[in-house]
C-alpha atoms as a PDB file:
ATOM      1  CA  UNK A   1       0.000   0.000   0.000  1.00  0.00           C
ATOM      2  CA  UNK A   2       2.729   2.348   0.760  1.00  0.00           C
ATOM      3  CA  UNK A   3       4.695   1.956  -2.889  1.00  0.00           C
ATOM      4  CA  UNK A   4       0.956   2.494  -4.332  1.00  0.00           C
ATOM      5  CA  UNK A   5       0.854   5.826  -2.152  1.00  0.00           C
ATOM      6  CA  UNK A   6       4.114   6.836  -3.254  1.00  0.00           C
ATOM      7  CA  UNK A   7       3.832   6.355  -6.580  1.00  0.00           C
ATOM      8  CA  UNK A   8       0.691   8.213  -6.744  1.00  0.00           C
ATOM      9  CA  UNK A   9       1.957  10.851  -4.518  1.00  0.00           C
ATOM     10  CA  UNK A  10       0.228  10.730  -1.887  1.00  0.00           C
ATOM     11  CA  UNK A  11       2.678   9.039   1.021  1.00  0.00           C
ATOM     12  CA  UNK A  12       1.455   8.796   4.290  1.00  0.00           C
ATOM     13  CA  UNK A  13      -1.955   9.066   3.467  1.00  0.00           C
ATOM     14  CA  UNK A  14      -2.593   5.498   5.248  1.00  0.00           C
ATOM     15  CA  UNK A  15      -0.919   7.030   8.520  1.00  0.00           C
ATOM     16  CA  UNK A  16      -3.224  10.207   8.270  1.00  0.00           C
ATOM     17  CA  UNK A  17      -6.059   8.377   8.327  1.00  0.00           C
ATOM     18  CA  UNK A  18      -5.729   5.875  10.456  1.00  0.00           C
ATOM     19  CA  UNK A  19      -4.956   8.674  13.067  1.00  0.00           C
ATOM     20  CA  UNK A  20      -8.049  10.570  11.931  1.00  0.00           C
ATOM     21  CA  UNK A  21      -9.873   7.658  12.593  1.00  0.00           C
ATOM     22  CA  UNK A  22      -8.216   6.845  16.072  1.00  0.00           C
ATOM     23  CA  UNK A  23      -9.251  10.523  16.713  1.00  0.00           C
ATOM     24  CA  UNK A  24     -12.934   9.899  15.758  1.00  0.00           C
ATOM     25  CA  UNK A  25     -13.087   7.256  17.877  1.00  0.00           C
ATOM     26  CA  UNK A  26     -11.465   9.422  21.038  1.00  0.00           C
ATOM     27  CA  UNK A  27     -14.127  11.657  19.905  1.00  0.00           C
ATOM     28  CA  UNK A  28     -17.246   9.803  19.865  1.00  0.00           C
ATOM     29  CA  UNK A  29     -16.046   8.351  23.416  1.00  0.00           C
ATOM     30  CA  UNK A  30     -15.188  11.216  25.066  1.00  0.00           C
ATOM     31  CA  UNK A  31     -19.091  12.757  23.942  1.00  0.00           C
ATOM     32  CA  UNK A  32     -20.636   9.935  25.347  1.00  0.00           C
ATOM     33  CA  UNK A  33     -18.675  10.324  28.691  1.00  0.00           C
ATOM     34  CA  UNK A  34     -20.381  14.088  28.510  1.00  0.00           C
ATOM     35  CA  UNK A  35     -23.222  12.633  27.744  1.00  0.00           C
ATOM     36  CA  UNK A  36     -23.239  10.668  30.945  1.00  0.00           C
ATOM     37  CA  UNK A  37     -22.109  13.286  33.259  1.00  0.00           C
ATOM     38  CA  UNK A  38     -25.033  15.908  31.657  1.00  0.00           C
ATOM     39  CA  UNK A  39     -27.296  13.387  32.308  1.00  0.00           C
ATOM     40  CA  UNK A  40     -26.360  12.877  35.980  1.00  0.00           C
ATOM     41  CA  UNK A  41     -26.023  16.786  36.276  1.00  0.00           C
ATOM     42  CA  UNK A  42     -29.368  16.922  35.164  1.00  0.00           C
ATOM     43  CA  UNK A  43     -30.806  14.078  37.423  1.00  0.00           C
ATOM     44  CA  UNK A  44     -28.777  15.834  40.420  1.00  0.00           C
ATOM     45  CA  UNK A  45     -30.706  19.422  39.446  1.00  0.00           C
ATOM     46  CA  UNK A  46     -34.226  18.013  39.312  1.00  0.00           C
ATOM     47  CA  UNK A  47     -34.011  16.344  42.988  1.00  0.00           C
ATOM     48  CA  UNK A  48     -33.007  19.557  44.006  1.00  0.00           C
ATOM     49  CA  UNK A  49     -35.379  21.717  42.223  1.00  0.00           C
ATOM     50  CA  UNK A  50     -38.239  18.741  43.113  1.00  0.00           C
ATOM     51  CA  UNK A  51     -36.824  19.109  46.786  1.00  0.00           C
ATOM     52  CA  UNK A  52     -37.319  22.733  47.048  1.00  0.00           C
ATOM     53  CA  UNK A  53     -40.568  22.638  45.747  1.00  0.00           C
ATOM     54  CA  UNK A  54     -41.754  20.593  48.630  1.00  0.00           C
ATOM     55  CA  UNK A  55     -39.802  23.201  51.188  1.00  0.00           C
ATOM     56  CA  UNK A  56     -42.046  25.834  49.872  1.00  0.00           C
ATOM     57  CA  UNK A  57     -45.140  23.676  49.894  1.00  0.00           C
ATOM     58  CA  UNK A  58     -44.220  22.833  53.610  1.00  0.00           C
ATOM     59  CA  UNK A  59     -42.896  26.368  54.703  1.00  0.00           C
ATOM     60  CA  UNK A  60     -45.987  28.429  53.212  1.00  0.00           C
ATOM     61  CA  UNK A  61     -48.737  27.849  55.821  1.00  0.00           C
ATOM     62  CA  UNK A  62     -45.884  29.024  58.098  1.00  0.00           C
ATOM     63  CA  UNK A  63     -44.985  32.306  55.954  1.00  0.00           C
ATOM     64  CA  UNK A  64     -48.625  32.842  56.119  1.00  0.00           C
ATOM     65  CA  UNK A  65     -48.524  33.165  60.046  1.00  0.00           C
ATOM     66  CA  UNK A  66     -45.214  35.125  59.802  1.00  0.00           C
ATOM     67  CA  UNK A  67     -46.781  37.894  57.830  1.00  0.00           C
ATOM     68  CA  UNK A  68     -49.881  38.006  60.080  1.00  0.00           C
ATOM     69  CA  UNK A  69     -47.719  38.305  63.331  1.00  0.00           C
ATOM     70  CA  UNK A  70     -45.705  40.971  61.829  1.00  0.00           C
ATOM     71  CA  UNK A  71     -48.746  43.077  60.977  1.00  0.00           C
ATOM     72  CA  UNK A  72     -49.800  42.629  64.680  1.00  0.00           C
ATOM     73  CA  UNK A  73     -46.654  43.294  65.595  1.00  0.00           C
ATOM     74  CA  UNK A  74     -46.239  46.908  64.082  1.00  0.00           C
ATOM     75  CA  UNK A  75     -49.683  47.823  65.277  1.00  0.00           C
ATOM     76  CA  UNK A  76     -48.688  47.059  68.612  1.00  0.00           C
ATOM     77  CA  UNK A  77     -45.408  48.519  68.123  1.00  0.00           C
ATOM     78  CA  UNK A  78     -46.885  51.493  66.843  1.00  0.00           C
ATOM     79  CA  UNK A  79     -49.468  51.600  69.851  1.00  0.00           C
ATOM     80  CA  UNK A  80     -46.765  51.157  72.238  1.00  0.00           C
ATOM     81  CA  UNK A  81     -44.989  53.893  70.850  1.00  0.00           C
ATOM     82  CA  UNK A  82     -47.903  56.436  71.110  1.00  0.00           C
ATOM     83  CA  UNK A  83     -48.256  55.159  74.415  1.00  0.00           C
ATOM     84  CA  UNK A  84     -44.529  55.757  75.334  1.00  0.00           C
ATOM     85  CA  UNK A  85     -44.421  59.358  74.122  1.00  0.00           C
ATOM     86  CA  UNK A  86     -47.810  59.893  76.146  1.00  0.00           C
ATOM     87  CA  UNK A  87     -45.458  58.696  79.339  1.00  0.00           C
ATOM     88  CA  UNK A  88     -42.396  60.355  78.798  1.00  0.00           C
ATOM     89  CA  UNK A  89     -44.582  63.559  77.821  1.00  0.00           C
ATOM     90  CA  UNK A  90     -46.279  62.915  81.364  1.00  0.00           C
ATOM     91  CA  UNK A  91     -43.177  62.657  83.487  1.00  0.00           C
END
């Protein structure tokens, strides 16, 4: 194969493309390893995501409360400061 190459003029072309195809196959294996690791990246993201989801299902009766104290609390807050400056006025 090599005199044929030669003799056409065209040496090495054997080599070239045997290492182009070594190449392609290094290639296709190294996407499929990416492949893989998106795939377990994505996997990893949706337990999280699915896992926050129920956090916020779980923590929103709470947040509900939370607001409602805090609204009591800064009407109290604000009677116990008109009630303060009544004192202090007072003494």
């Amino acid at each position: 194969m090599k005199d044929l190459e030669k003799k056409k003029g065209v040496s090495g072309y054997t080599n070239v493309n045997d290492q182009i195809q070594g190449i392609s196959k290094a290639n296709q294996i190294l996407n499929n390893k990416k492949e893989e690791t998106l795939q377990e990246i994505t996997q990893v993201v949706v337990q999280i995501e699915n896992e926050v989801k129920d956090k916020k299902q779980k923590l929103a009766p709470e947040i509900k409360k939370l607001r409602g104290y805090r609204q009591k609390f800064t009407d109290l807050e604000a009677i116990y400061n008109e009630k303060k400056k009544q004192y202090d006025a007072v003494v």
